[in-house]
Protein backbone atom coordinates (compact mmCIF):
# COMPACT_ATOMS: atom_id res chain seq x y z
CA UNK A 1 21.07 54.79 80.64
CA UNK A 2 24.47 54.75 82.91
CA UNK A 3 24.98 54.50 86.53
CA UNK A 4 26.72 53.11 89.03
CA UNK A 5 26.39 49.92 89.74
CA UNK A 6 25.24 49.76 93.79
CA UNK A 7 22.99 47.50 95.65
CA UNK A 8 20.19 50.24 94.70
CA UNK A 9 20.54 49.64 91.21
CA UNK A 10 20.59 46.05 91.37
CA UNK A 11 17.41 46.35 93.15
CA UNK A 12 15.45 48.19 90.62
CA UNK A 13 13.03 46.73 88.49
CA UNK A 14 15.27 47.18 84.80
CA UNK A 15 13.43 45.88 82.22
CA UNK A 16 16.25 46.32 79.87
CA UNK A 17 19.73 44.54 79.87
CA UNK A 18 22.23 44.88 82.84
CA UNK A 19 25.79 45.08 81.96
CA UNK A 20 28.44 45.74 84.06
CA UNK A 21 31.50 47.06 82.12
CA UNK A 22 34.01 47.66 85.42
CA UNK A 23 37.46 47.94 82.79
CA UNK A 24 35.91 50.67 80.61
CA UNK A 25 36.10 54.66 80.16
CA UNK A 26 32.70 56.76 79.65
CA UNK A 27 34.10 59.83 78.11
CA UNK A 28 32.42 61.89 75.07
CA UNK A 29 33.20 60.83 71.56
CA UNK A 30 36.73 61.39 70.32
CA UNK A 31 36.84 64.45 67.25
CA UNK A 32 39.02 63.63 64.18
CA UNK A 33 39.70 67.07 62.91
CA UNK A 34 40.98 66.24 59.71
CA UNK A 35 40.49 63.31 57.30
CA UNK A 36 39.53 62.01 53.89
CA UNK A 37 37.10 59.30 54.74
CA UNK A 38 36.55 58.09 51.55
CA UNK A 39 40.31 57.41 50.66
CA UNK A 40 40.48 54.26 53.32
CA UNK A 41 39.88 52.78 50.25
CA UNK A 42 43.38 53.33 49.13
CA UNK A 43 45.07 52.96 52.03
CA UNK A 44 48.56 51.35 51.84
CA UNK A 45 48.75 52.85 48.37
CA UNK A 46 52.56 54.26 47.49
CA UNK A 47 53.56 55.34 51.22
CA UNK A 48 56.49 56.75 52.38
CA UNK A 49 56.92 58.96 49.71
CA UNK A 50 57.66 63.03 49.49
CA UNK A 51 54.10 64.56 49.37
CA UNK A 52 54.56 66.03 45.51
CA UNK A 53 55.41 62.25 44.05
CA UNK A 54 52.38 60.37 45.90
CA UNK A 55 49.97 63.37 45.09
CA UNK A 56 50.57 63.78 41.57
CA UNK A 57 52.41 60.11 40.37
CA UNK A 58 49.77 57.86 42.59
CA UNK A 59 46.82 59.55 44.07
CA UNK A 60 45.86 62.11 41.98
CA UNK A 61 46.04 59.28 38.89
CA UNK A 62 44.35 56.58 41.04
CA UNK A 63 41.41 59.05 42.29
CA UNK A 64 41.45 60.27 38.13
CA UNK A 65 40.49 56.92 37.30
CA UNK A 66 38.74 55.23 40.02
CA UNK A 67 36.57 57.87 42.10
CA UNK A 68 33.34 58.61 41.76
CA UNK A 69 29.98 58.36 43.79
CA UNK A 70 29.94 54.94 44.62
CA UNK A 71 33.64 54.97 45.59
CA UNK A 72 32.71 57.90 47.79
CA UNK A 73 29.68 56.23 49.76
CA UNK A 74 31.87 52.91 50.19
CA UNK A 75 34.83 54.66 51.37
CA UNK A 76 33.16 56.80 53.62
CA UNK A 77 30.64 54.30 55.27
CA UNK A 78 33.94 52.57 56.07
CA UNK A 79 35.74 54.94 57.81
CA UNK A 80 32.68 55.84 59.70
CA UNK A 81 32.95 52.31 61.00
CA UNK A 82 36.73 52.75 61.29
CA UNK A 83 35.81 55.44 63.33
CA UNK A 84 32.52 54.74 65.48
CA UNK A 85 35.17 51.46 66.65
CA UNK A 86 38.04 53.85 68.10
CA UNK A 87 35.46 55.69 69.65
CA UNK A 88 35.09 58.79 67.29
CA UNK A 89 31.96 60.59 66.88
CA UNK A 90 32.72 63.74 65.00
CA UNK A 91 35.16 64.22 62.16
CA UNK A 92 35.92 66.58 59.38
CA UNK A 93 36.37 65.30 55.96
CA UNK A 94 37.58 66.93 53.04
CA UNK A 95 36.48 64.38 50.19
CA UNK A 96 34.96 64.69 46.47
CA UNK A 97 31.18 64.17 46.34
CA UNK A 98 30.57 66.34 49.41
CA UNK A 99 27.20 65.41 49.71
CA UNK A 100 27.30 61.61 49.29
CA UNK A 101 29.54 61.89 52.42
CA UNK A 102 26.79 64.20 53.73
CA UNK A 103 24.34 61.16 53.00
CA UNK A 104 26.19 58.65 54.71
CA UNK A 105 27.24 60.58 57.96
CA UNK A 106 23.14 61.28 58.32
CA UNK A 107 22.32 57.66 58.16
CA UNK A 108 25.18 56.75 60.54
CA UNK A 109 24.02 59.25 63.21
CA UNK A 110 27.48 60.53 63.63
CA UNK A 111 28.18 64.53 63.21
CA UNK A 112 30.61 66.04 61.18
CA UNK A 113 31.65 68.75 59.01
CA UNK A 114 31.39 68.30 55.07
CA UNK A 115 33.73 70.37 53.10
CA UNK A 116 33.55 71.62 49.65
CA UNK A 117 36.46 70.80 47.68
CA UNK A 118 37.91 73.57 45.65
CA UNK A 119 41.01 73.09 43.18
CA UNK A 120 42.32 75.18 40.22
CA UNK A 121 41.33 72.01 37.49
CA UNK A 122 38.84 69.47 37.93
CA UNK A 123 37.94 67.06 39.83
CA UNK A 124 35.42 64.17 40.42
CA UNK A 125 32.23 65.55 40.75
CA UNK A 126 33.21 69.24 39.48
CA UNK A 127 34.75 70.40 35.90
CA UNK A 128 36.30 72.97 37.64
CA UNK A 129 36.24 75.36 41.17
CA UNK A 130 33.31 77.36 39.86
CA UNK A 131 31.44 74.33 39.61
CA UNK A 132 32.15 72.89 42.39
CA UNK A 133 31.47 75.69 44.89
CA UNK A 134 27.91 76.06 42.72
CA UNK A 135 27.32 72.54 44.01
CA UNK A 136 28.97 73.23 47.39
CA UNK A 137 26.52 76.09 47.98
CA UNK A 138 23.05 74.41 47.21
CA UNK A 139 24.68 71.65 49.53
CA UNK A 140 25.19 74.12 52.02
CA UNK A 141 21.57 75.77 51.82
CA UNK A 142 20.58 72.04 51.36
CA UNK A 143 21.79 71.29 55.11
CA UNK A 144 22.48 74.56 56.89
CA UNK A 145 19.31 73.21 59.39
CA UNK A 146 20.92 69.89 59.98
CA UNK A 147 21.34 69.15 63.66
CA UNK A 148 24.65 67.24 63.22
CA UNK A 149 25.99 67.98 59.85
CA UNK A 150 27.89 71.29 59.11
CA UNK A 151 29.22 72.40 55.24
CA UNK A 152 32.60 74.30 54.95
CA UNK A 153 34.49 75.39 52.49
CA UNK A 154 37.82 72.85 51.55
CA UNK A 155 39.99 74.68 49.55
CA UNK A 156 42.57 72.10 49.09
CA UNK A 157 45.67 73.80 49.29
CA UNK A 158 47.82 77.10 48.46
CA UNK A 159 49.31 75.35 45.64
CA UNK A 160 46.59 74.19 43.73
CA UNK A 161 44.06 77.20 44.71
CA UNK A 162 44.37 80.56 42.77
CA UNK A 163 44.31 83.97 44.70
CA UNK A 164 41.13 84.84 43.04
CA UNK A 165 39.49 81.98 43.99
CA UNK A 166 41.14 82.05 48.03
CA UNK A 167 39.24 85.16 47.99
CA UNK A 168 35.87 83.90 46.70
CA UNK A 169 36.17 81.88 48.98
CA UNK A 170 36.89 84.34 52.47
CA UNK A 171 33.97 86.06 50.91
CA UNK A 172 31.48 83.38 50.87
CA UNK A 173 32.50 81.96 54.13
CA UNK A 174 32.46 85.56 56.04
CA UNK A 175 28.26 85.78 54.28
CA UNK A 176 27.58 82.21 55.22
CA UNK A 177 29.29 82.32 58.74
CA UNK A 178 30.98 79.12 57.13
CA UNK A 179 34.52 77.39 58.15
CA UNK A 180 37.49 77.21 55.98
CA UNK A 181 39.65 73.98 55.56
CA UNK A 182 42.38 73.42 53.92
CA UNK A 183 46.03 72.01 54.21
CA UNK A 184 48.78 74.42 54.79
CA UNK A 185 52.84 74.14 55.60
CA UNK A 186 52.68 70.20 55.01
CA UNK A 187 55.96 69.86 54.36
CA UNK A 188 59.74 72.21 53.75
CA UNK A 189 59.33 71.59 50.92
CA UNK A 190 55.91 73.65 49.96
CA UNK A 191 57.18 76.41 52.23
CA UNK A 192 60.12 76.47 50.31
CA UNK A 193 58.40 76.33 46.59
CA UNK A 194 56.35 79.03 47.29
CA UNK A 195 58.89 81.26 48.76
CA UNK A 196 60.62 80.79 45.57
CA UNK A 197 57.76 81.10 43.42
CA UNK A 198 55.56 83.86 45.38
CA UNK A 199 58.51 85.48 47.73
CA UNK A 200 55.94 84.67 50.66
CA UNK A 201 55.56 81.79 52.98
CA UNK A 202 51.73 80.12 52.10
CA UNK A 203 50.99 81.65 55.90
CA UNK A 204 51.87 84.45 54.85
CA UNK A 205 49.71 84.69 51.71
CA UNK A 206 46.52 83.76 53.49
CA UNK A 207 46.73 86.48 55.85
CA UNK A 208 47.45 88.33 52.83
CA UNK A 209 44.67 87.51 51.12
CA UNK A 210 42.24 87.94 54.73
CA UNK A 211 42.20 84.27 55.43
């Protein structure tokens, strides 16, 4: 319990510890509202680079070859420690094996929401976007009791996500009452890619598309 420290509390019986903490803040847990918990394993890896070169000459190759479950529940119990340290108790992450990360926010205690990754090729955990919302699904029916723990749906970008499958996905969500997460206007330059490629802003092509 908390309270103020008085003569009226330092007369009462505690049969627990007493500690005074005078220099501190009591404030609810901070909410990271976007990470990748799993990929403080590759932290410091190629930085200060445009977003197109890391993604596909360093991350995409280094999660290709060295990602998979274990690298997931490693990764992730670490940045919940990261994490419960700064004072965070609720974060979204937007990770591969969805519900390894699932696992280890349960045993942690922590609450957060789990997102289903969704990409136009494969992935770890998934040969491709319709097997990897197939898995996303059961995880969602899997959890959709769990006090602290919510599923959405992580479609991972405009550029790597289809129409057809953007719109799979506002349909599932609106049914499920489910979230949608993804990464949008990161940089110029995908603003000005897709304005050359689509003749639309990525903004402008979800709201197309009713997202």
């Amino acid at each position: 319990s908390v309270s103020r420290f008085d003569k009226e509390v330092a007369s009462h019986p505690w049969q627990a510890e007493v500690r005074e903490l005078p220099d501190c803040l009591l404030a609810p847990g901070l909410v990271n509202a976007h990470g990748h918990a799993a990929m403080s394993l590759l932290r410091g890896i190629a930085d200060d680079l445009p977003l197109m070169t890391w993604l596909h000459e360093h991350i995409w190759p280094a999660e290709a070859k060295w990602v998979d479950e274990a690298f997931v529940r490693d990764g992730t119990d670490l940045a919940i420690a990261e994490q419960l340290k700064g004072g965070i108790s609720c974060f979204s992450d937007m990770y591969f094996y969805p519900q390894v990360a699932a696992e280890r926010v349960h045993n942690a205690g922590m609450r957060a929401q789990i997102t289903i990754p969704v990409l136009d090729f494969a992935i770890p955990g998934a040969r491709d976007a319709a097997e990897a919302l197939r898995k996303g699904l059961q995880l969602f029916d899997d959890l959709k009791q769990h006090p602290r723990i919510r599923i959405a749906f992580g479609p991972h970008a405009p550029y790597t996500v289809s129409d057809d499958k953007l719109e799979q996905i506002r349909v599932l969500a609106d049914e499920l009452d489910a979230g949608i997460h993804m990464h949008v206007h990161e940089t110029a330059q995908e603003v000005t890619e897709a304005l050359a490629q689509r003749g639309e802003r990525p903004l402008a092509r979800l709201a197309r598309l009713g997202l």
